[in-house]
C-alpha atoms as a PDB file:
ATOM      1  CA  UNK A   1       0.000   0.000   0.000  1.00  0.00           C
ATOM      2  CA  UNK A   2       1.682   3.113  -1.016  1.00  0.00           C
ATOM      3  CA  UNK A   3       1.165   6.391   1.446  1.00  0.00           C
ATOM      4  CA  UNK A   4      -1.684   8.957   1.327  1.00  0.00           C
ATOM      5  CA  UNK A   5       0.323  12.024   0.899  1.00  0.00           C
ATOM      6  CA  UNK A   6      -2.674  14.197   0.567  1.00  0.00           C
ATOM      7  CA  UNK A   7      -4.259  12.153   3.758  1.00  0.00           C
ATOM      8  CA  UNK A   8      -1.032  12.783   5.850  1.00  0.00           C
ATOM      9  CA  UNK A   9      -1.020  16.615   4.934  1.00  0.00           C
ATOM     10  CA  UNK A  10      -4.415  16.932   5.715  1.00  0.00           C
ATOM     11  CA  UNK A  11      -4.134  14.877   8.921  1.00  0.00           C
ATOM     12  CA  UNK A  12      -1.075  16.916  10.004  1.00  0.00           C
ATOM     13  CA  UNK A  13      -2.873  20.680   9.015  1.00  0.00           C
ATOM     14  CA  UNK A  14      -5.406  19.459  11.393  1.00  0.00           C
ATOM     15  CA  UNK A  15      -3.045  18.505  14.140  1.00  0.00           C
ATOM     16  CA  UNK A  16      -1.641  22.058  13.946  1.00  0.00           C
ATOM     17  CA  UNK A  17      -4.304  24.370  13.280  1.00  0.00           C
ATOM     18  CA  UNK A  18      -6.572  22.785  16.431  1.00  0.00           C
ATOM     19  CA  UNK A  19      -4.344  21.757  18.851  1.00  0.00           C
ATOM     20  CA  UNK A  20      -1.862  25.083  19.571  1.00  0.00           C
ATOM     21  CA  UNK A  21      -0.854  25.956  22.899  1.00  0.00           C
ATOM     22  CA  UNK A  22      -3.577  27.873  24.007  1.00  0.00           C
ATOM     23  CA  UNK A  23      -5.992  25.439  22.865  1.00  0.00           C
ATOM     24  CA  UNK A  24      -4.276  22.645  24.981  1.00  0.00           C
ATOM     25  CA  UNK A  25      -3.790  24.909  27.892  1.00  0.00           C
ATOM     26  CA  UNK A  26      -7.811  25.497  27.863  1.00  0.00           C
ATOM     27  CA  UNK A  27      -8.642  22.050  27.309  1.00  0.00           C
ATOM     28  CA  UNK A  28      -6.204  20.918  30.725  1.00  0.00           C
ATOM     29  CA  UNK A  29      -8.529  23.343  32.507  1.00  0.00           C
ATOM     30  CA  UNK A  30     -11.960  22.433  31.598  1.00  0.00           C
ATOM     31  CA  UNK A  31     -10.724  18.642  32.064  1.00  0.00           C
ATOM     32  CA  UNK A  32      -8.560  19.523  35.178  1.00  0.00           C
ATOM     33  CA  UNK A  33      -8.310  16.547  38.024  1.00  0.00           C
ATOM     34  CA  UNK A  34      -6.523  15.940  40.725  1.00  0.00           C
ATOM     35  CA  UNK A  35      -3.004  13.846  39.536  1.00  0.00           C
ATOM     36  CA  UNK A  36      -2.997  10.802  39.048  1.00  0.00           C
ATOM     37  CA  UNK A  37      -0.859   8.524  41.435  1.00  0.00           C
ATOM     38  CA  UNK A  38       2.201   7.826  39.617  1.00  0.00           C
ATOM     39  CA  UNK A  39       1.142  10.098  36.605  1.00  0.00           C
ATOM     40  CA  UNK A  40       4.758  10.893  36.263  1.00  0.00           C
ATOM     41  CA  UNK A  41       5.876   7.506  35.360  1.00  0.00           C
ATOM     42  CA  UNK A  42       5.243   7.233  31.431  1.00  0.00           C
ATOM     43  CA  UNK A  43       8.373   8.373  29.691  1.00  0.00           C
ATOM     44  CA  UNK A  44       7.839   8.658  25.713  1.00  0.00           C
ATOM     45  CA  UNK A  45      10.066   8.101  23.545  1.00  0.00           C
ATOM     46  CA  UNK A  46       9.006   9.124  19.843  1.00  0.00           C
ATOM     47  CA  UNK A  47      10.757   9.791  16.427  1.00  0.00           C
ATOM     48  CA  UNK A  48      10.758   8.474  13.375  1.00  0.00           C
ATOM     49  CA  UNK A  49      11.946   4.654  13.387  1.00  0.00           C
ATOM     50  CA  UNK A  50      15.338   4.171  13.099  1.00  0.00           C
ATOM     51  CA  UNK A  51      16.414   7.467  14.568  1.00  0.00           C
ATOM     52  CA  UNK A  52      17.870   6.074  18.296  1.00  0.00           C
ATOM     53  CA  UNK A  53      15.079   5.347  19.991  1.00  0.00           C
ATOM     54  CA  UNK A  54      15.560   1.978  21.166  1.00  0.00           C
ATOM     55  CA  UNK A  55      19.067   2.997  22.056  1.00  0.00           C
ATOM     56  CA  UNK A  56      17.609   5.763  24.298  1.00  0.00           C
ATOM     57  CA  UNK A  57      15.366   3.348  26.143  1.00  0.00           C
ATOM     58  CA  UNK A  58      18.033   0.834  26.564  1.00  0.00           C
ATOM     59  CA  UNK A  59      20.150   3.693  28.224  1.00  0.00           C
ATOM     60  CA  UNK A  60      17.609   4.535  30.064  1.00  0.00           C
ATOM     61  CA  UNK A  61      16.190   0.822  31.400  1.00  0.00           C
ATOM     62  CA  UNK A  62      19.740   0.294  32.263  1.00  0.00           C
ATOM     63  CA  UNK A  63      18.594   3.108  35.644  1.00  0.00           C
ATOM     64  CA  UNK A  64      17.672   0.720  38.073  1.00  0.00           C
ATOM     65  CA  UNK A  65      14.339   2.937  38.342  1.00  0.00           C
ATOM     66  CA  UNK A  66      13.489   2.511  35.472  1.00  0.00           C
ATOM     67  CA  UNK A  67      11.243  -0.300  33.313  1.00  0.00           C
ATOM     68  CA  UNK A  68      10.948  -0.945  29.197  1.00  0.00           C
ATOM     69  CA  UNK A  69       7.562  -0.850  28.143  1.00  0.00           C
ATOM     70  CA  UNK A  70       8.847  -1.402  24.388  1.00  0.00           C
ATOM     71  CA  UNK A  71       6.633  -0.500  21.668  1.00  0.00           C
ATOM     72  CA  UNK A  72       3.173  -0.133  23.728  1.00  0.00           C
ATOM     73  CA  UNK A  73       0.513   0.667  21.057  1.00  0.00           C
ATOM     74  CA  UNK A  74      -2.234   1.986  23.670  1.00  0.00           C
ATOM     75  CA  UNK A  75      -2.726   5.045  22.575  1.00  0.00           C
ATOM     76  CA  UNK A  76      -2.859   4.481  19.129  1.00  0.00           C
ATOM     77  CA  UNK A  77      -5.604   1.862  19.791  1.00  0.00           C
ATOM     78  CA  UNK A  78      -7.643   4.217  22.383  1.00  0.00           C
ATOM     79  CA  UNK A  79      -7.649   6.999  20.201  1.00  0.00           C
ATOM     80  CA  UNK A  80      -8.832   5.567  16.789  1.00  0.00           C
ATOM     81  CA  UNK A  81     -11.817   3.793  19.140  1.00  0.00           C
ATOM     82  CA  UNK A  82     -12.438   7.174  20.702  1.00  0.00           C
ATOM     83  CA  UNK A  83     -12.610   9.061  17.366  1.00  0.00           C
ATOM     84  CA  UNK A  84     -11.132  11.183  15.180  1.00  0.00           C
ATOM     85  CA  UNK A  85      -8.975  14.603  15.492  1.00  0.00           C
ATOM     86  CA  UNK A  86     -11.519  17.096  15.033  1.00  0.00           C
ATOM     87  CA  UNK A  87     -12.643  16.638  18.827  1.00  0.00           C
ATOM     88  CA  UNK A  88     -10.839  16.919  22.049  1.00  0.00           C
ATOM     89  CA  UNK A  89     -11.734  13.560  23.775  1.00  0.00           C
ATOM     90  CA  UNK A  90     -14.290  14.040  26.899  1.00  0.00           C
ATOM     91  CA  UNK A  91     -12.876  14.516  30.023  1.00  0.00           C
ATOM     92  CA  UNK A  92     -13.781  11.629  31.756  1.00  0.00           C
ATOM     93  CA  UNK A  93     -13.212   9.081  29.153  1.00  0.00           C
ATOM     94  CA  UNK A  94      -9.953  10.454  28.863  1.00  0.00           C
ATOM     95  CA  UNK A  95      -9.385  10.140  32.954  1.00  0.00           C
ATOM     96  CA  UNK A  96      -9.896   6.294  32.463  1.00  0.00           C
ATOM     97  CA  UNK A  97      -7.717   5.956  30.084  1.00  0.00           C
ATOM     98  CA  UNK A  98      -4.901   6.926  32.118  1.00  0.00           C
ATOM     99  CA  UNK A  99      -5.789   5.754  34.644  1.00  0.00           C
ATOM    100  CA  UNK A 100      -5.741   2.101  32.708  1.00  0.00           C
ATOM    101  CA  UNK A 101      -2.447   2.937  30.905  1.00  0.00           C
ATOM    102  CA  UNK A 102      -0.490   3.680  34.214  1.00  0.00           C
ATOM    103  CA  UNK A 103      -2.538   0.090  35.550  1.00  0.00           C
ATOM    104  CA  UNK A 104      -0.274  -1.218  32.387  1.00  0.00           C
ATOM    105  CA  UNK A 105       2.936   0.326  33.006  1.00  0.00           C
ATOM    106  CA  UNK A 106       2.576  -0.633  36.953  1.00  0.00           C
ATOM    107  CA  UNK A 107       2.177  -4.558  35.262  1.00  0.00           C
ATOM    108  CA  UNK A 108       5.246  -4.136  33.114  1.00  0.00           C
ATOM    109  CA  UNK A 109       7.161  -2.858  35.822  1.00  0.00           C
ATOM    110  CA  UNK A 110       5.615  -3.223  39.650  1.00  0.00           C
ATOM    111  CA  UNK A 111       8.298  -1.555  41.138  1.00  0.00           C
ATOM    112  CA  UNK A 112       9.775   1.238  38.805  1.00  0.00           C
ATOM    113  CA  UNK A 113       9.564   4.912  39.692  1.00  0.00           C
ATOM    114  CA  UNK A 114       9.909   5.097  35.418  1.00  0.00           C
ATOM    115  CA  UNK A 115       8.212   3.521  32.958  1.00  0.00           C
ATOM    116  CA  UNK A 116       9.343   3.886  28.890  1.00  0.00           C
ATOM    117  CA  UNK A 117       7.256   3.740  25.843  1.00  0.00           C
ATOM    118  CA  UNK A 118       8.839   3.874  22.750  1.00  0.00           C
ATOM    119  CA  UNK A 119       5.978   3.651  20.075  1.00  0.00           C
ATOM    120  CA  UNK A 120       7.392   5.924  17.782  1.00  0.00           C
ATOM    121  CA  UNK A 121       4.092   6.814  16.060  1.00  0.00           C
ATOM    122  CA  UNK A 122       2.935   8.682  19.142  1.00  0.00           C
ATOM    123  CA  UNK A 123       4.930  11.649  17.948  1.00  0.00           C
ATOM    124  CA  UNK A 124       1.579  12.351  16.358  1.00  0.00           C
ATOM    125  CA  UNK A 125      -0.404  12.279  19.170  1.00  0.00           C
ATOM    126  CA  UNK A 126       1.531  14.552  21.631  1.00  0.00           C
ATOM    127  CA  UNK A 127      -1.538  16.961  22.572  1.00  0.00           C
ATOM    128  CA  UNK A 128      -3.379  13.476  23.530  1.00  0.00           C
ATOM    129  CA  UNK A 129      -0.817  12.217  25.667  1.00  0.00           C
ATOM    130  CA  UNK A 130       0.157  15.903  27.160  1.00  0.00           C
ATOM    131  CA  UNK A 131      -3.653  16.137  28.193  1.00  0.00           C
ATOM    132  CA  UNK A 132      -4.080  12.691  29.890  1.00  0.00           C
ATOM    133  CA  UNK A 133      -0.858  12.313  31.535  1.00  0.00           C
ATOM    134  CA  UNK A 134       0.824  16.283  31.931  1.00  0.00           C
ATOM    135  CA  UNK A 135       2.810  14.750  34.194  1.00  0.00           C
ATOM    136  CA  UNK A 136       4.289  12.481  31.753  1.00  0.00           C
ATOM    137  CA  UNK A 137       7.677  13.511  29.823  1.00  0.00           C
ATOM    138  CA  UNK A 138       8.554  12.994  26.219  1.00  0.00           C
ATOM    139  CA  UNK A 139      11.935  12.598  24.493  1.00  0.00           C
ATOM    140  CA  UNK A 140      11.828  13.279  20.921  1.00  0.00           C
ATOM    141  CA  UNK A 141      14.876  11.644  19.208  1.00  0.00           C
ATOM    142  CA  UNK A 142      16.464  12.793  16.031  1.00  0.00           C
ATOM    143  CA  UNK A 143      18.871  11.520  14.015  1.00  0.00           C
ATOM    144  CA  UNK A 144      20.775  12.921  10.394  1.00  0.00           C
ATOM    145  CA  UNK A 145      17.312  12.936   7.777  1.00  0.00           C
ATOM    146  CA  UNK A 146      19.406  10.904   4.813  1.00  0.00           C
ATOM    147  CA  UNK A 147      20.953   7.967   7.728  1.00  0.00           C
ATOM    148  CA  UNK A 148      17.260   7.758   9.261  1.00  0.00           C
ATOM    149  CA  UNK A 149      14.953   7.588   6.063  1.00  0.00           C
ATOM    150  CA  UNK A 150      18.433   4.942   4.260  1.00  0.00           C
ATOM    151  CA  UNK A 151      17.705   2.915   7.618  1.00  0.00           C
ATOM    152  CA  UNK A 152      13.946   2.706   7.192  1.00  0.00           C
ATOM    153  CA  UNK A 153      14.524   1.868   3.811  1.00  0.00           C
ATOM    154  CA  UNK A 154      16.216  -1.567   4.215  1.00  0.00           C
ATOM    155  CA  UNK A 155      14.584  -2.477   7.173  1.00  0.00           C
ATOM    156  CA  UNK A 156      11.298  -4.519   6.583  1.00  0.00           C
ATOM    157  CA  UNK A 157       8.295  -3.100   8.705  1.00  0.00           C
ATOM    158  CA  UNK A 158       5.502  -5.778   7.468  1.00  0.00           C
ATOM    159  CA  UNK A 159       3.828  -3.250   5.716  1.00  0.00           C
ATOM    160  CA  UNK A 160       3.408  -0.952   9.487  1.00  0.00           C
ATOM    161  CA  UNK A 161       4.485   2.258   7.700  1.00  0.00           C
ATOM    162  CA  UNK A 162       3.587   2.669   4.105  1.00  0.00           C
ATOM    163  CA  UNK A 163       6.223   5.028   3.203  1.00  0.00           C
ATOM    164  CA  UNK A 164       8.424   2.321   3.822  1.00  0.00           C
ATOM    165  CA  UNK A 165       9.210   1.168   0.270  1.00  0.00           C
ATOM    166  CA  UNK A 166       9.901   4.086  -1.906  1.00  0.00           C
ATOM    167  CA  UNK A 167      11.999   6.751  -1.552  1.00  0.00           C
ATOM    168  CA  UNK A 168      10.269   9.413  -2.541  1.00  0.00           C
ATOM    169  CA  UNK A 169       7.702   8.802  -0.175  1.00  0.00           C
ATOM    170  CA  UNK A 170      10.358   8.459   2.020  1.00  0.00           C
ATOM    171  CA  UNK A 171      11.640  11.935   1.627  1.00  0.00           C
ATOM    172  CA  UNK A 172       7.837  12.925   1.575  1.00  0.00           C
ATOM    173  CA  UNK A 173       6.839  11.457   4.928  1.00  0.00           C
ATOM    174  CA  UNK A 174      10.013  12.880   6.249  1.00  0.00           C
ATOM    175  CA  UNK A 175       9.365  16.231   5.588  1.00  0.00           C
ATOM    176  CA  UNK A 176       5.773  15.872   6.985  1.00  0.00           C
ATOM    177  CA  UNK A 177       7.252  14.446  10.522  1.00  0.00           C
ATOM    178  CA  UNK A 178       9.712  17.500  10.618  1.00  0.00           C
ATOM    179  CA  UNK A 179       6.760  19.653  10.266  1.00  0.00           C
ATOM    180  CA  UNK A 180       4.734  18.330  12.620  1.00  0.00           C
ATOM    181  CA  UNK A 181       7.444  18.341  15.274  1.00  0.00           C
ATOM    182  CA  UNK A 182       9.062  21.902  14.754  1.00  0.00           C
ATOM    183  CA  UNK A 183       4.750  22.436  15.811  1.00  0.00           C
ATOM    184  CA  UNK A 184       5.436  20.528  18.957  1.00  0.00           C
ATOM    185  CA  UNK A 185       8.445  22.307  20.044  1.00  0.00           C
ATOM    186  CA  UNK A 186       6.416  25.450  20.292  1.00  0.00           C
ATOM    187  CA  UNK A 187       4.246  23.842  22.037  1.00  0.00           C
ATOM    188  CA  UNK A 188       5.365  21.607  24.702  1.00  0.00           C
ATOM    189  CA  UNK A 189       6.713  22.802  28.045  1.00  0.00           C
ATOM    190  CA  UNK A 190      10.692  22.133  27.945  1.00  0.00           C
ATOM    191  CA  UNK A 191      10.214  20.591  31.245  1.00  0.00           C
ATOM    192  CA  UNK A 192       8.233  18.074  29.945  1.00  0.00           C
ATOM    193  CA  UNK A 193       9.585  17.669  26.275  1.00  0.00           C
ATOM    194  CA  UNK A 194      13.604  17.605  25.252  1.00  0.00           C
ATOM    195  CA  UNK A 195      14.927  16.346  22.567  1.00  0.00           C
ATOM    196  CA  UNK A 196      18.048  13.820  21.555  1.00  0.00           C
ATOM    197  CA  UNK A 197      20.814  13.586  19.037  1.00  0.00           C
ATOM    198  CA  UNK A 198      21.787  10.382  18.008  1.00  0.00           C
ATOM    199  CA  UNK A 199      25.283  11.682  16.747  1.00  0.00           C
ATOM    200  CA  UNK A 200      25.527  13.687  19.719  1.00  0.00           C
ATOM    201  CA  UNK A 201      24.379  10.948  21.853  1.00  0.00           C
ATOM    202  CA  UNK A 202      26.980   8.645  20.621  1.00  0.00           C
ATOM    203  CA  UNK A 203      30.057  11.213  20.163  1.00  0.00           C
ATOM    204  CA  UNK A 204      29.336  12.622  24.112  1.00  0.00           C
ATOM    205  CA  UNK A 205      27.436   9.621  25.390  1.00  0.00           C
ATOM    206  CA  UNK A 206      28.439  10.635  29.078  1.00  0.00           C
ATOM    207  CA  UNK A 207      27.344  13.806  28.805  1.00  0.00           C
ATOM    208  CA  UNK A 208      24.350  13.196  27.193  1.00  0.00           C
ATOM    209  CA  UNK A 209      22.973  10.113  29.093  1.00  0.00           C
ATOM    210  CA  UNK A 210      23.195  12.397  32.885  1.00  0.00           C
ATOM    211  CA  UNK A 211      21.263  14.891  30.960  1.00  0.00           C
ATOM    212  CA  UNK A 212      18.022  12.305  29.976  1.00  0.00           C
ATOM    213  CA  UNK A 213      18.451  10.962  33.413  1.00  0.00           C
ATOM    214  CA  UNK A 214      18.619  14.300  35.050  1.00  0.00           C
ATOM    215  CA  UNK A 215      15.245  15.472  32.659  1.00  0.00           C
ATOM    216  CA  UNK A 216      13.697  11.889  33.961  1.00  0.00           C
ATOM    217  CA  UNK A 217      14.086  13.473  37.506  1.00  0.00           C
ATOM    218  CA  UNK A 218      16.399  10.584  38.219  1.00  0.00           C
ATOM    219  CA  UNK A 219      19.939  10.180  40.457  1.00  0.00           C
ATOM    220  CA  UNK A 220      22.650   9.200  38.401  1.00  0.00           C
ATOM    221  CA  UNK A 221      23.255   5.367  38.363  1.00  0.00           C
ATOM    222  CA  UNK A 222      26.490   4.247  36.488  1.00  0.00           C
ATOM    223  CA  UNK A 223      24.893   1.289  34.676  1.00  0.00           C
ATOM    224  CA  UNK A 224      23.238   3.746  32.197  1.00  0.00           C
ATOM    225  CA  UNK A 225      26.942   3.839  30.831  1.00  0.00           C
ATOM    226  CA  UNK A 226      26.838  -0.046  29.570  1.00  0.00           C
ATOM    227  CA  UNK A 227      23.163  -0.297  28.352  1.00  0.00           C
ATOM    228  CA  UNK A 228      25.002  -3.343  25.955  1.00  0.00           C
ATOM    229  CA  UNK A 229      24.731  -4.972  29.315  1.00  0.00           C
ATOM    230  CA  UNK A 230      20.783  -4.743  30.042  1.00  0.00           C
ATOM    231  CA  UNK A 231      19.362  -8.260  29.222  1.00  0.00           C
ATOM    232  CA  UNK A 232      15.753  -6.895  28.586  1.00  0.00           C
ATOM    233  CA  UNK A 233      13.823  -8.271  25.604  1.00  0.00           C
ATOM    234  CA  UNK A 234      13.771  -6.422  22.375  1.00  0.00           C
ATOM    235  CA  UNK A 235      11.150  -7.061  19.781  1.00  0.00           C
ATOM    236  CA  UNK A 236      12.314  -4.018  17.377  1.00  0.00           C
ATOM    237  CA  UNK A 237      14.217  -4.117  14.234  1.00  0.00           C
ATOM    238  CA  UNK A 238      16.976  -2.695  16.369  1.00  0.00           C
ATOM    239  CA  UNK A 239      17.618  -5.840  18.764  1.00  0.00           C
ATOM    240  CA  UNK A 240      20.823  -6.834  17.202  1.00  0.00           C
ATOM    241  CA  UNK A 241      22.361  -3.090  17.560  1.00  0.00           C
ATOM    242  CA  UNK A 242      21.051  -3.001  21.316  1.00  0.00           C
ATOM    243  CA  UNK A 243      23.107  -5.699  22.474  1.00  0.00           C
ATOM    244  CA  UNK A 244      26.489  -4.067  21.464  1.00  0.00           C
ATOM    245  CA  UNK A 245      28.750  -1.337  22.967  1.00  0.00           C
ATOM    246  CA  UNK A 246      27.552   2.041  21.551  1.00  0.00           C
ATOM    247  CA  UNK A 247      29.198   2.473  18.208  1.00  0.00           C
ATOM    248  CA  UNK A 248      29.665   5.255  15.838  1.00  0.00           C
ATOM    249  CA  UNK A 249      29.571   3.090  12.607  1.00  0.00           C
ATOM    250  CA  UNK A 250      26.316   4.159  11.724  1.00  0.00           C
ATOM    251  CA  UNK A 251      26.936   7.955  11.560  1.00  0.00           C
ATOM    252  CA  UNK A 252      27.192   9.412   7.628  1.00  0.00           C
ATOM    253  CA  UNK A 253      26.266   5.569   6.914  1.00  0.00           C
ATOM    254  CA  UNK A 254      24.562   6.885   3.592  1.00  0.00           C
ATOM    255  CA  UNK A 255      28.272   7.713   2.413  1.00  0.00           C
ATOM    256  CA  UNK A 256      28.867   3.860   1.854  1.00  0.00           C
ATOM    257  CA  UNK A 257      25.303   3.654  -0.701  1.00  0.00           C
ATOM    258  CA  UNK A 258      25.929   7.307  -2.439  1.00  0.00           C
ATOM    259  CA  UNK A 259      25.428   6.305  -5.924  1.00  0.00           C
ATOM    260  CA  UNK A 260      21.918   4.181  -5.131  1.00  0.00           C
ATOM    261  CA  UNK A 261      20.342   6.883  -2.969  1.00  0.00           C
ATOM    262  CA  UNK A 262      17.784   8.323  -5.157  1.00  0.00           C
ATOM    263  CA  UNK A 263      16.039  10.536  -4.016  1.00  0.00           C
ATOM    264  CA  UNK A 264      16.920  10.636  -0.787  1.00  0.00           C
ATOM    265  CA  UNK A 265      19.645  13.057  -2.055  1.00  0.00           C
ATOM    266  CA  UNK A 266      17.695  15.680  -1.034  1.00  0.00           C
ATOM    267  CA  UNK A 267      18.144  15.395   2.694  1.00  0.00           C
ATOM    268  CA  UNK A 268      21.514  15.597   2.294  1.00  0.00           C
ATOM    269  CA  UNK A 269      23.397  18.254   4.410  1.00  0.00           C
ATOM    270  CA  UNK A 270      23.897  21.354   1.665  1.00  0.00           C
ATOM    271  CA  UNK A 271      27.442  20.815   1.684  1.00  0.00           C
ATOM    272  CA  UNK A 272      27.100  16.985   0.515  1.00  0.00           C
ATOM    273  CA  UNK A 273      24.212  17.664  -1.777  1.00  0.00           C
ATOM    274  CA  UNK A 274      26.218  19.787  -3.268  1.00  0.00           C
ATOM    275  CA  UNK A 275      29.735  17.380  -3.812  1.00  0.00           C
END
């Protein structure tokens, strides 16, 4: 199935034109509660695939405080049951539903302070998860445009994302994501949303790791250092990468496949476009 690019434009306007900051801010009044116990315990990891995510929740499930919830696809399932965008979901309905995710995390992990959820996909559903959870946080992870969309293109996703295949949808559905999430940054309170560099992450790994800990309101634990040593499953395309020492091999990978790239050329950084 090839992507909708006129659906995902239209889905994303929508996304952006209802759900600004001062829309959000007046639908967390007129659904305001008293917290939720343990409301702070999600931690969402989003991005595109491929772009360090499960690397970031391996790090981070190495904290002894911390659980891996993996790819958890509530969200995505509660909100196309509960309708579509054009609606913010009533108050109580949304209520339950976090109160039954955090039931799910707690099941996962009885005894972490922390729990991590790496669907990627929720990227697009940021207002929904900063309205039933504000106590949540969200790490948004990045990684070089031409090495993330390359990756996605030789992995095999069954079919999950149907930009997948080609790469001009590729480049398409990229641009679309970058969109949406230059919408979020205005958005989001940076106490509750920061973002992460894979290439940063990997070239200042020390430095890097204290700071996700640090924004996870989290004491520093040394074993976040060796997450090559955390025997947790993974499910993801990634699980071969997240049982080895954090490498830098996959930096400027797109260097080694230059001639076959296509058009994925054009998120090349302006200097390499240009060579």
């Amino acid at each position: 199935m090839r992507l909708d690019r006129a659906g995902m434009v239209a889905q994303y306007d929508r996304i952006i034109t209802r759900f600004t900051a001062e829309e959000l801010e007046r639908a967390a009044r007129s659904a305001a509660r008293p917290a939720l116990a343990g409301e702070d315990m999600p931690v969402f990891i989003v991005g595109m695939p491929r772009s360090g995510t499960t690397l970031v929740e391996q790090i981070l499930s190495s904290h002894p405080a911390v659980g891996a919830g993996g790819e958890l696809r509530f969200w995505r399932y509660w909100f196309q049951g509960a309708g579509a965008v054009a609606a913010f979901p009533e108050a109580g309905a949304l209520s339950k539903a976090a109160e039954d995710y955090l039931a799910a995390l707690r099941q996962i992990a009885p005894d972490a302070r922390r729990v991590t959820d790496k669907e990627t996909t929720n990227f697009q559903l940021l207002w929904l998860l900063r309205l039933a959870l504000p106590g949540a946080r969200i790490i948004h992870c990045r990684r070089s445009p031409v090495d993330t969309c390359l990756s996605i293109f030789f992995a095999n996703f069954g079919g999950r994302h149907s930009y997948a295949w080609d790469r001009g949808d590729l480049v398409f559905a990229y641009r679309q994501y970058e969109r949406l999430m230059e919408h979020w940054r205005r958005v989001l309170p940076p106490d509750h949303f920061t973002e992460v560099q894979y290439e940063t992450l990997v070239a200042e790994r020390e430095v890097e790791t204290r700071r996700l800990v640090a924004f996870c309101g989290l004491e520093w634990d040394d074993a976040c250092l060796a997450p090559e040593r955390n025997v947790r499953a993974v499910t993801t395309a990634s699980v071969w990468q997240a049982r080895q020492p954090v490498y830098a091999t996959s930096i400027e990978r797109w260097r080694r496949y230059e001639p076959w790239l296509g058009e994925l050329r054009q998120l090349l950084p302006a200097a390499a476009g240009a060579s």
